[in-house]
PDB file of N, CA and C in Angstrom:
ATOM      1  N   UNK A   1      32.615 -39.915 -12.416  1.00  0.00           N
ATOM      2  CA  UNK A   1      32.263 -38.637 -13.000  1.00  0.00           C
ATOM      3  C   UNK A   1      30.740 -38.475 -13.075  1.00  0.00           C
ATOM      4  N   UNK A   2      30.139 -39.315 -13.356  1.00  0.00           N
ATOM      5  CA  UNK A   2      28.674 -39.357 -13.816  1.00  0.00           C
ATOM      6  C   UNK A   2      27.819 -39.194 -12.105  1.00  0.00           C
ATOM      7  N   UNK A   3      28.410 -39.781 -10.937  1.00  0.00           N
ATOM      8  CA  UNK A   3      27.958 -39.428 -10.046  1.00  0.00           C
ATOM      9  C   UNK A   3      28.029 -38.270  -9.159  1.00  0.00           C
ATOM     10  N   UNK A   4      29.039 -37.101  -9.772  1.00  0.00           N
ATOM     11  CA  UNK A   4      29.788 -36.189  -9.679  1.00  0.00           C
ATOM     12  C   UNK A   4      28.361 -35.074 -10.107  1.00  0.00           C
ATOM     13  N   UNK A   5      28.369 -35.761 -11.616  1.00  0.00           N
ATOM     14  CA  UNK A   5      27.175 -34.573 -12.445  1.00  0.00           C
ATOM     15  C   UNK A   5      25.856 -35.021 -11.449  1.00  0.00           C
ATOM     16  N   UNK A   6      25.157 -36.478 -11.031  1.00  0.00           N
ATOM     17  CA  UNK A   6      24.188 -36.707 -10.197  1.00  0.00           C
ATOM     18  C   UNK A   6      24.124 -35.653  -8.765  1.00  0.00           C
ATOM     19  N   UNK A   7      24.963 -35.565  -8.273  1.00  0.00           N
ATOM     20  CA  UNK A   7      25.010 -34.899  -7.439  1.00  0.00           C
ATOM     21  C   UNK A   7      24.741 -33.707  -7.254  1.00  0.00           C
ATOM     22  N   UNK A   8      25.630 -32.400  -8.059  1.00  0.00           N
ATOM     23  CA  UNK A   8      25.487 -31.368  -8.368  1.00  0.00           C
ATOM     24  C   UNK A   8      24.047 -31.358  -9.049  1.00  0.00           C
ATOM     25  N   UNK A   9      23.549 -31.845  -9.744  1.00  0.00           N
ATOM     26  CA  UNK A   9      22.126 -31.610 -10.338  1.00  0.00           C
ATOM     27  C   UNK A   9      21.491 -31.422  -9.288  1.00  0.00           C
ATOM     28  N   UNK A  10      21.352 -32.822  -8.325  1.00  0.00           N
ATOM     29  CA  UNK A  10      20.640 -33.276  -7.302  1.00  0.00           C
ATOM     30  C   UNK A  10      20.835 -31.905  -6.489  1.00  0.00           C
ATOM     31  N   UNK A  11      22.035 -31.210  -6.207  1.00  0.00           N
ATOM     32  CA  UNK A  11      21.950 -30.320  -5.259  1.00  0.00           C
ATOM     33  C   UNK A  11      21.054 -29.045  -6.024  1.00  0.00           C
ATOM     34  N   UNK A  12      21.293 -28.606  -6.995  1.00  0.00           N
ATOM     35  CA  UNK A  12      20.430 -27.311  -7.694  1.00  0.00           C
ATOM     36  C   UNK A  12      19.070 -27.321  -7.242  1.00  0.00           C
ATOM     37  N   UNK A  13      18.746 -28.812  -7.619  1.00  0.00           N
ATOM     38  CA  UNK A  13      17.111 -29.394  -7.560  1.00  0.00           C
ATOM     39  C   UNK A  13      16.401 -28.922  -6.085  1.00  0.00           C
ATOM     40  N   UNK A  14      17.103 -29.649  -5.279  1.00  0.00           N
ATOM     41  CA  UNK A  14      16.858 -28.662  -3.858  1.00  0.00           C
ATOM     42  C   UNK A  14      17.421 -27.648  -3.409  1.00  0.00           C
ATOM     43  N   UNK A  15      18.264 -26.916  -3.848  1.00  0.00           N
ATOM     44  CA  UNK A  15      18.442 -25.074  -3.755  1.00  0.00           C
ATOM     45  C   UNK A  15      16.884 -24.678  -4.021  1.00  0.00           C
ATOM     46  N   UNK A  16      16.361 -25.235  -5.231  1.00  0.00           N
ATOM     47  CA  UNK A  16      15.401 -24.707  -6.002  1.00  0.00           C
ATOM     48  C   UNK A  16      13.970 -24.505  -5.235  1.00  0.00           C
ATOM     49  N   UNK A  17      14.323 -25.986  -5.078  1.00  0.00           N
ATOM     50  CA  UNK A  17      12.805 -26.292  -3.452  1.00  0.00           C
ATOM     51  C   UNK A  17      12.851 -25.798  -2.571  1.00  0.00           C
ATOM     52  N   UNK A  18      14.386 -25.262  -2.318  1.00  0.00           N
ATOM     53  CA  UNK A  18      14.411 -25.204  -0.453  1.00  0.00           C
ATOM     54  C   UNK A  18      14.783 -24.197  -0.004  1.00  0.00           C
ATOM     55  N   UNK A  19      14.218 -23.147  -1.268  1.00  0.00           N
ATOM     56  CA  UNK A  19      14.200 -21.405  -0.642  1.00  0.00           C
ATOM     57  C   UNK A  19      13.729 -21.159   0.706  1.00  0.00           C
ATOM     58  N   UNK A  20      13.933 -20.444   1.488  1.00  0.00           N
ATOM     59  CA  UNK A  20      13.863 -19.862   2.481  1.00  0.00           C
ATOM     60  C   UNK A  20      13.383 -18.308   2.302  1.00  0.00           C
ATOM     61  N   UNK A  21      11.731 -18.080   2.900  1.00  0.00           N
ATOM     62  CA  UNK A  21      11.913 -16.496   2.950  1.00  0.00           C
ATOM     63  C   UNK A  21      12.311 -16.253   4.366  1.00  0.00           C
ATOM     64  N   UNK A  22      12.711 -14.920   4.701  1.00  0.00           N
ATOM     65  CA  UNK A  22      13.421 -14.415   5.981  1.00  0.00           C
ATOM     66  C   UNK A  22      12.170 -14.013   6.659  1.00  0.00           C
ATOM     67  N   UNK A  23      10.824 -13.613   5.742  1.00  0.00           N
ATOM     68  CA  UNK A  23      10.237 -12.730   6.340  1.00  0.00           C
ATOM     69  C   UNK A  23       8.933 -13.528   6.377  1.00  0.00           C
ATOM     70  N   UNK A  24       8.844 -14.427   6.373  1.00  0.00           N
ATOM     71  CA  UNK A  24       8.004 -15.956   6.844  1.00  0.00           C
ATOM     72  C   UNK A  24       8.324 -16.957   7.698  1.00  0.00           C
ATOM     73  N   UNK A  25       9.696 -17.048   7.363  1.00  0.00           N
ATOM     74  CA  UNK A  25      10.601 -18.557   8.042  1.00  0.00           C
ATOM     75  C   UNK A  25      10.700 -18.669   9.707  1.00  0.00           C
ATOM     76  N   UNK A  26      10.486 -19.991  10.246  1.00  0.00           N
ATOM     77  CA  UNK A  26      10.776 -19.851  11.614  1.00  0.00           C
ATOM     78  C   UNK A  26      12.281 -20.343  11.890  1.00  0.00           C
ATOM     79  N   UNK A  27      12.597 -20.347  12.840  1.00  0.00           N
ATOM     80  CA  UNK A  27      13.972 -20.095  13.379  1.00  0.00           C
ATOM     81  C   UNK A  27      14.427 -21.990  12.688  1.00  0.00           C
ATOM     82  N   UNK A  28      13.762 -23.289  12.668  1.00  0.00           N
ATOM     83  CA  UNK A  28      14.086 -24.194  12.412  1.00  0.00           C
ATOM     84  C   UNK A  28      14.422 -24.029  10.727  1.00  0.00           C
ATOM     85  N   UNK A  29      13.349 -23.271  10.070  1.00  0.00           N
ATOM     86  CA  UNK A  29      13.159 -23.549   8.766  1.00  0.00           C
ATOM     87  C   UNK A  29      14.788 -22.205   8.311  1.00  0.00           C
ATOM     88  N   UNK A  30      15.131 -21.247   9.006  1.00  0.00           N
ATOM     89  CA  UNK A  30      16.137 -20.707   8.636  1.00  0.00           C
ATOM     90  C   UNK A  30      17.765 -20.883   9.240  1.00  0.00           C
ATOM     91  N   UNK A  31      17.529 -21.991  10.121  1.00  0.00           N
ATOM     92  CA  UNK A  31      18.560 -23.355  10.375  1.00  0.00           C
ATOM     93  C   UNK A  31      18.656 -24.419   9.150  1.00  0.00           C
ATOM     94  N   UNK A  32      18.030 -24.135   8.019  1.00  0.00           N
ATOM     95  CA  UNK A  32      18.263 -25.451   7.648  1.00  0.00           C
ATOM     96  C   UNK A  32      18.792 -24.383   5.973  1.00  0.00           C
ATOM     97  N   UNK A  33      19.427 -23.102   6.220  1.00  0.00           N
ATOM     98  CA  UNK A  33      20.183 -22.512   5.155  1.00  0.00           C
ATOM     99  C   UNK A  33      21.371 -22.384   5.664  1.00  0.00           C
ATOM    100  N   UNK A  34      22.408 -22.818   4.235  1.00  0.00           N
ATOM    101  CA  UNK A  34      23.948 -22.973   4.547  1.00  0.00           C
ATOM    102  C   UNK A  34      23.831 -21.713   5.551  1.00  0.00           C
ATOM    103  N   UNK A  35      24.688 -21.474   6.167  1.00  0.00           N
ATOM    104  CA  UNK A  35      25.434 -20.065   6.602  1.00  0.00           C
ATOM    105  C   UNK A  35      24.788 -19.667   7.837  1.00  0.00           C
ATOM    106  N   UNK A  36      23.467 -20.315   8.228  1.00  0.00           N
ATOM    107  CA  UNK A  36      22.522 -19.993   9.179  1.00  0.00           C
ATOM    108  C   UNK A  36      22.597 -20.799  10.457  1.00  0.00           C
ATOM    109  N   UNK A  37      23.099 -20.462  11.503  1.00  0.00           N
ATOM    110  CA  UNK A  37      23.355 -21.306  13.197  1.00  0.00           C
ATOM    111  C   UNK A  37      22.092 -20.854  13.430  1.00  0.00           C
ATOM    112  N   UNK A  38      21.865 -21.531  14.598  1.00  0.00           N
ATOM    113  CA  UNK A  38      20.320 -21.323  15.737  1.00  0.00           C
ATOM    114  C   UNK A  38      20.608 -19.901  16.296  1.00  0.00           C
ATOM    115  N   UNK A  39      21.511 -19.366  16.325  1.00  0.00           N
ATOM    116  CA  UNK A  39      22.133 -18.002  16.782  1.00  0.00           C
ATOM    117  C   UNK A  39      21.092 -16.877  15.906  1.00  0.00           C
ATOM    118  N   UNK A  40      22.161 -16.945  14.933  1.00  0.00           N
ATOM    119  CA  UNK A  40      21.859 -16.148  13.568  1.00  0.00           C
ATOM    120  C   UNK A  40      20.231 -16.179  13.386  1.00  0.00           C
ATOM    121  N   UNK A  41      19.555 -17.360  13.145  1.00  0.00           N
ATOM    122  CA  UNK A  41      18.375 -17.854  12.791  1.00  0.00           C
ATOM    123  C   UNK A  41      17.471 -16.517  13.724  1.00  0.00           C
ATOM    124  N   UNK A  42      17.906 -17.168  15.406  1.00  0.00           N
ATOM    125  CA  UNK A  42      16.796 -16.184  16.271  1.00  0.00           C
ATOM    126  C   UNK A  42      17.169 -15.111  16.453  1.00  0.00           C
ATOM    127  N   UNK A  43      18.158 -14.518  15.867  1.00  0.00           N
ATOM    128  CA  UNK A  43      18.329 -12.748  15.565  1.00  0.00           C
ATOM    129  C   UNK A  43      17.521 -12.291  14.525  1.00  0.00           C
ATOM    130  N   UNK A  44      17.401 -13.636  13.728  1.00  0.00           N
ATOM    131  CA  UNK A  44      16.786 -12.992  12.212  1.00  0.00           C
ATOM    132  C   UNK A  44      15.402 -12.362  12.392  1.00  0.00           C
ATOM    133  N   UNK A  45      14.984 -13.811  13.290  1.00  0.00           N
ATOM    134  CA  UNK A  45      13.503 -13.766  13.502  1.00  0.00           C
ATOM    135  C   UNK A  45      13.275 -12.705  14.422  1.00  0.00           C
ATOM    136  N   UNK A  46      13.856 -12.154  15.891  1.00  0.00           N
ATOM    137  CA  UNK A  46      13.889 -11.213  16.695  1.00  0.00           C
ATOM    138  C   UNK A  46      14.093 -10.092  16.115  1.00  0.00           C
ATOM    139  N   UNK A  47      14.798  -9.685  15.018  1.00  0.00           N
ATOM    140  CA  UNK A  47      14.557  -8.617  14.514  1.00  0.00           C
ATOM    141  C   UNK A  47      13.384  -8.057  13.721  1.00  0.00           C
ATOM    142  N   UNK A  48      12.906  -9.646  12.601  1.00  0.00           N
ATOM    143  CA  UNK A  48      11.747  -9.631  12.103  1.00  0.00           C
ATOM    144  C   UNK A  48      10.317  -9.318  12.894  1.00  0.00           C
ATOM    145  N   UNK A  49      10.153  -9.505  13.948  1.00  0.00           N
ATOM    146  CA  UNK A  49       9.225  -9.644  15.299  1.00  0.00           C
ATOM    147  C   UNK A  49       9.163  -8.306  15.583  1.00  0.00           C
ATOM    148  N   UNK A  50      11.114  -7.771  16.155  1.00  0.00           N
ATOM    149  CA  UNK A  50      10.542  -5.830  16.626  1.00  0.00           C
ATOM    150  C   UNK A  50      10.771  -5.258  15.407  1.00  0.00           C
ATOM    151  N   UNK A  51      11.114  -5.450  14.273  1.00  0.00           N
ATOM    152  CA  UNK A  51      11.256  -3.861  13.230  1.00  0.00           C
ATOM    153  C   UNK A  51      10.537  -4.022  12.227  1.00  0.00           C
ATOM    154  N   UNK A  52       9.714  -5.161  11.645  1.00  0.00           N
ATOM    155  CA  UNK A  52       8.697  -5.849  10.800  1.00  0.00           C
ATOM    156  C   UNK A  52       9.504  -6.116   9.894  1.00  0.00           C
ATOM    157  N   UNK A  53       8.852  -6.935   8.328  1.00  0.00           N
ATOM    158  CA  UNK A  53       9.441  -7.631   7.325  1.00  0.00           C
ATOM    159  C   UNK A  53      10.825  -6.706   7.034  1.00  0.00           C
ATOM    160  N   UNK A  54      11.251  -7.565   6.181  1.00  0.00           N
ATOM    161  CA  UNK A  54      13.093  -7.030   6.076  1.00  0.00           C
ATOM    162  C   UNK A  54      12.521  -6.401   4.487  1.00  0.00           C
ATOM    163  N   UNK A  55      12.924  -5.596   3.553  1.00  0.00           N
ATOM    164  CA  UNK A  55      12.267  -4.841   2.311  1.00  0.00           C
ATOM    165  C   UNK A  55      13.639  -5.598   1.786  1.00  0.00           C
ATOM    166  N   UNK A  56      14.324  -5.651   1.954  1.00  0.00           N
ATOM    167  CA  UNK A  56      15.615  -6.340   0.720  1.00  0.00           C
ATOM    168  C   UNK A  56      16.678  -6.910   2.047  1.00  0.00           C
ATOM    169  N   UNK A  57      17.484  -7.483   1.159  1.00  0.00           N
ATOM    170  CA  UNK A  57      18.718  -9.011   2.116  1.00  0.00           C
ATOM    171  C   UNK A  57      19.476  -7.830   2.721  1.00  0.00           C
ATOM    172  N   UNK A  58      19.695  -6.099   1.893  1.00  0.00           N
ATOM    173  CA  UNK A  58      20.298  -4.952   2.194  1.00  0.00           C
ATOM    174  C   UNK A  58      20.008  -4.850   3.444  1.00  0.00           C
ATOM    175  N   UNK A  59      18.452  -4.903   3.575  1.00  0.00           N
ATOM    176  CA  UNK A  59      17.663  -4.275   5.002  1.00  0.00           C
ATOM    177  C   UNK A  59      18.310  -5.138   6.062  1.00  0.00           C
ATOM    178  N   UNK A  60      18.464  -6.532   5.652  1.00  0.00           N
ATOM    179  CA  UNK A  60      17.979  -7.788   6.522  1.00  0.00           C
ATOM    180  C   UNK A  60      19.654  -7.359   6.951  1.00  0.00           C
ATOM    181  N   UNK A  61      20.805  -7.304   6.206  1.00  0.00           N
ATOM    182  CA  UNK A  61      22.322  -6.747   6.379  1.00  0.00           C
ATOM    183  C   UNK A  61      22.615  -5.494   7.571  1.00  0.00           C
ATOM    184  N   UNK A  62      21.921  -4.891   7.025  1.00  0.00           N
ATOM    185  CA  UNK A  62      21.892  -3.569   8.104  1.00  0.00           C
ATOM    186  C   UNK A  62      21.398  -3.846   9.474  1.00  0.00           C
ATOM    187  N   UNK A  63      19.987  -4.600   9.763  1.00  0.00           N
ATOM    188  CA  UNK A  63      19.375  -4.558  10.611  1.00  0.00           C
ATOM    189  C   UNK A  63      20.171  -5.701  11.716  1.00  0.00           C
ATOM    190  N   UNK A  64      20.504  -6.974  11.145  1.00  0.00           N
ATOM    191  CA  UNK A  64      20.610  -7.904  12.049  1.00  0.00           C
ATOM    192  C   UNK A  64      22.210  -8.117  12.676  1.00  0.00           C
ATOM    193  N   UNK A  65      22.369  -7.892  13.989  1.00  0.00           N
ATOM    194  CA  UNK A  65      23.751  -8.023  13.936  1.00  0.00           C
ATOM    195  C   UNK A  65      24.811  -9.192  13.577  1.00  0.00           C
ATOM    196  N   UNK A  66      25.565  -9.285  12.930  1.00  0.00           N
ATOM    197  CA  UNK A  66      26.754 -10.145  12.629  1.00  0.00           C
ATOM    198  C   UNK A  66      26.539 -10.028  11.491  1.00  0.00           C
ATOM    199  N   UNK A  67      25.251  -9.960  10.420  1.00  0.00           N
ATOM    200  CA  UNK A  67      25.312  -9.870   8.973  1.00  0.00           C
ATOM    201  C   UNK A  67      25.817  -8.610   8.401  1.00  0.00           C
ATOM    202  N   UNK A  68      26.633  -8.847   7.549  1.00  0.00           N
ATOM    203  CA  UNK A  68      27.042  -7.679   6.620  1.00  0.00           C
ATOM    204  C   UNK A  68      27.286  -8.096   5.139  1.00  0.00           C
ATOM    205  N   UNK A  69      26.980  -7.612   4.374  1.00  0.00           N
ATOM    206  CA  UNK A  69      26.860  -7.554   2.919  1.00  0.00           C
ATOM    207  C   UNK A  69      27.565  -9.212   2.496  1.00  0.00           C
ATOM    208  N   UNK A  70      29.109  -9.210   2.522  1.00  0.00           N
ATOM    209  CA  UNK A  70      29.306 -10.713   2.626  1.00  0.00           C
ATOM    210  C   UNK A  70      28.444 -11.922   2.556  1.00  0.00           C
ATOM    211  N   UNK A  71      28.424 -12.307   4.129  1.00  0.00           N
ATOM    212  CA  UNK A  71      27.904 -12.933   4.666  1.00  0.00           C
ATOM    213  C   UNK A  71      26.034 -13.206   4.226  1.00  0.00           C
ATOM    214  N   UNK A  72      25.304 -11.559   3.967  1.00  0.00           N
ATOM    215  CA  UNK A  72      24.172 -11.796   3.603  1.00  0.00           C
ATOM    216  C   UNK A  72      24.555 -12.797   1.967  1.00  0.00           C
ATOM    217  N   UNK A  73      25.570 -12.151   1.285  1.00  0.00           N
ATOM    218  CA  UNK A  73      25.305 -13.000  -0.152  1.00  0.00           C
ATOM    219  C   UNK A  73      25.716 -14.493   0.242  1.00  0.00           C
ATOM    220  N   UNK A  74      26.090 -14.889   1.425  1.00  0.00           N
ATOM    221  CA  UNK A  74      26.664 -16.093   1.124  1.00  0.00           C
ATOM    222  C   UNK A  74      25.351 -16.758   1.737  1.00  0.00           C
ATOM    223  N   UNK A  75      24.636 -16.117   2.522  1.00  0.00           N
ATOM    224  CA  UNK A  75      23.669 -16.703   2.710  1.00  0.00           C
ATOM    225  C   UNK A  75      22.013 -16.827   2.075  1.00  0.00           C
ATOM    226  N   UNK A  76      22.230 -16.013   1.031  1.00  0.00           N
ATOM    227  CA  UNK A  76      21.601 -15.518  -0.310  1.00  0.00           C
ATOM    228  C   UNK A  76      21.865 -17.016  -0.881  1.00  0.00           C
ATOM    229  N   UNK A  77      23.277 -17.051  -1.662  1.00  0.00           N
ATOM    230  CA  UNK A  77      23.168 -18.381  -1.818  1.00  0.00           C
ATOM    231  C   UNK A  77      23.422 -19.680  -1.224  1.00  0.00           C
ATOM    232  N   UNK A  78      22.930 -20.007  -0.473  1.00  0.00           N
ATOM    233  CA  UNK A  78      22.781 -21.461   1.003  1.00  0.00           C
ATOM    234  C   UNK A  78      21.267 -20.992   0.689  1.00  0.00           C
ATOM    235  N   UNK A  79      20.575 -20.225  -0.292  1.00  0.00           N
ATOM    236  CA  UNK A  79      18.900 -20.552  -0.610  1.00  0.00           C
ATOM    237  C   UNK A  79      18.347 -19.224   0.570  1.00  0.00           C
ATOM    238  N   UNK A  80      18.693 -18.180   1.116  1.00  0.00           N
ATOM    239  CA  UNK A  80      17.755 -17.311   1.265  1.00  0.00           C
ATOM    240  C   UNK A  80      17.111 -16.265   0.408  1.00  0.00           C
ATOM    241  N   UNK A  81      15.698 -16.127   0.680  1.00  0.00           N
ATOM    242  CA  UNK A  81      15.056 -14.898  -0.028  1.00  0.00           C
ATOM    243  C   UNK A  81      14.740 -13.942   0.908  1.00  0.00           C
ATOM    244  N   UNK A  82      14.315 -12.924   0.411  1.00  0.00           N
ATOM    245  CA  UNK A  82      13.446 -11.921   1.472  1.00  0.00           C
ATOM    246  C   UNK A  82      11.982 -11.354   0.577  1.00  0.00           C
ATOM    247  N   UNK A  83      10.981 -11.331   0.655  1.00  0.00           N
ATOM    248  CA  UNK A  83       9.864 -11.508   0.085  1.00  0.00           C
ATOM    249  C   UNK A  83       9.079 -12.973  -0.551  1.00  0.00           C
ATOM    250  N   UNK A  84      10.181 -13.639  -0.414  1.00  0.00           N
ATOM    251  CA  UNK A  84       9.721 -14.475  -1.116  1.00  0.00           C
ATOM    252  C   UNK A  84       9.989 -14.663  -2.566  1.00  0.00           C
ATOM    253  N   UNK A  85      10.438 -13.792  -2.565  1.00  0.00           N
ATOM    254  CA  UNK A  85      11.567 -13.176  -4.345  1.00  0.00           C
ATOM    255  C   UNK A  85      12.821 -13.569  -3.792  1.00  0.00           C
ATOM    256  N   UNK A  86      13.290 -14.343  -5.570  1.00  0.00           N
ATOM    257  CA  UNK A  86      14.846 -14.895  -4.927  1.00  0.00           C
ATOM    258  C   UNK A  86      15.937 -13.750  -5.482  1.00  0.00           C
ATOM    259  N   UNK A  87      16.797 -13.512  -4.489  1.00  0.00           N
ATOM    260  CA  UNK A  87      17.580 -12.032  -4.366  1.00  0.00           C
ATOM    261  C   UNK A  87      18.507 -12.457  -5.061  1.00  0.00           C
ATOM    262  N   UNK A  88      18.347 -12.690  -6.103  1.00  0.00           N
ATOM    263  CA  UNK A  88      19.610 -12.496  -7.280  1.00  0.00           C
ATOM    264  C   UNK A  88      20.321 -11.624  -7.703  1.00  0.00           C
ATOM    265  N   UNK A  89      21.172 -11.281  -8.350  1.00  0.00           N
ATOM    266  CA  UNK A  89      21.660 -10.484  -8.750  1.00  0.00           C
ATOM    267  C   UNK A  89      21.234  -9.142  -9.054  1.00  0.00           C
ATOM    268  N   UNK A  90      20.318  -9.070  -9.852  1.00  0.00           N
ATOM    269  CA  UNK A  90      19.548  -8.105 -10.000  1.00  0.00           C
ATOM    270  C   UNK A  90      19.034  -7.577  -9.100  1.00  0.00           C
ATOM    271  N   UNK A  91      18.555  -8.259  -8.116  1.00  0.00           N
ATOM    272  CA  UNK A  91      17.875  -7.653  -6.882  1.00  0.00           C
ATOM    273  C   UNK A  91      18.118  -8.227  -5.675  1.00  0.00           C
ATOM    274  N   UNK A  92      19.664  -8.145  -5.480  1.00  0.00           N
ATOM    275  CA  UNK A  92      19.835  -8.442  -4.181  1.00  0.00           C
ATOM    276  C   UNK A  92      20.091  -7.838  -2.954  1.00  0.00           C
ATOM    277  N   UNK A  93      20.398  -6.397  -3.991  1.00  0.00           N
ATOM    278  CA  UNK A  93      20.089  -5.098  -2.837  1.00  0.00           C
ATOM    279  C   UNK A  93      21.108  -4.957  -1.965  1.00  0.00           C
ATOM    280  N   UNK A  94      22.398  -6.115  -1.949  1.00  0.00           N
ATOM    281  CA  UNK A  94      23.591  -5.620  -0.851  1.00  0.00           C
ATOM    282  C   UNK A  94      24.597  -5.347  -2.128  1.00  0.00           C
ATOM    283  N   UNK A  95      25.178  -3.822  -1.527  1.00  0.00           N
ATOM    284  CA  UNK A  95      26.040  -3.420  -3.044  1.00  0.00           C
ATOM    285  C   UNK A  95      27.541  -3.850  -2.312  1.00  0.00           C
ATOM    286  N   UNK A  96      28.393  -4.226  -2.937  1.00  0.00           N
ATOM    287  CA  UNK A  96      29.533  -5.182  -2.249  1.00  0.00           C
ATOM    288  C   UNK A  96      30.517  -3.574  -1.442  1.00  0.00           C
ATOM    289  N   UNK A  97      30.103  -2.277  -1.565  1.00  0.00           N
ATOM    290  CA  UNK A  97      30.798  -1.477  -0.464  1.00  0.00           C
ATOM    291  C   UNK A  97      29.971  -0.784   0.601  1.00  0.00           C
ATOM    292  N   UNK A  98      28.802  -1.691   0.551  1.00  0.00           N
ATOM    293  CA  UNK A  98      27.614  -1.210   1.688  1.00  0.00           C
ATOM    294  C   UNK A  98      28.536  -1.210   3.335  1.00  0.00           C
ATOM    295  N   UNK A  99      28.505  -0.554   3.817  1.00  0.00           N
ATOM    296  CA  UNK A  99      29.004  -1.079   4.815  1.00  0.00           C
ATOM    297  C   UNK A  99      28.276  -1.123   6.337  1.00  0.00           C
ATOM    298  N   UNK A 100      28.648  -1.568   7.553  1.00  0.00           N
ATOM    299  CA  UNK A 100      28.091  -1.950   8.576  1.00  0.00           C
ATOM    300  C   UNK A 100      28.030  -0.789   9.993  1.00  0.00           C
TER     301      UNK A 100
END
């Protein structure tokens, strides 16, 4: 049990460190968030490149193909941000009937 609670701590600890912004990150550094393939990663960045920074995970949902509201929160939490602000609840900007 006690290595159970070690663990889970241990994992928060680096969620915490190992934010990811979308609108900084290179294709390795947004491979290394749950939910994120080398696929996904260089769409992120190819979109970031032709349409400039993503304004909310909403934008980053709309803009990039295969992401949709879902998927952006699940990859919201696997530690992505977009500004550099972590898209919590309050401001995570994908409303769960946004659609694609």
């Amino acid at each position: 049990m006690a290595w159970t609670a070690l663990a889970v701590s241990g994992a928060c600890a680096s969620f915490a460190a190992g934010a990811v912004d979308a609108n900084s990150a290179t294709v390795a550094e947004l491979i290394s968030v749950r939910g994120i393939g080398p696929k996904t990663a260089l769409l992120i960045v190819r979109e970031r490149e032709r349409g400039g920074a993503f304004e909310s995970l909403s934008d980053l949902a709309d803009r990039v193909r295969g992401i949709g509201p879902k998927r952006a929160r699940a990859m919201q939490a696997g530690g992505l941000e977009v500004h550099g602000q972590p898209t919590g609840a309050a401001g995570s900007g994908v409303a769960a009937g946004s659609g694609r």
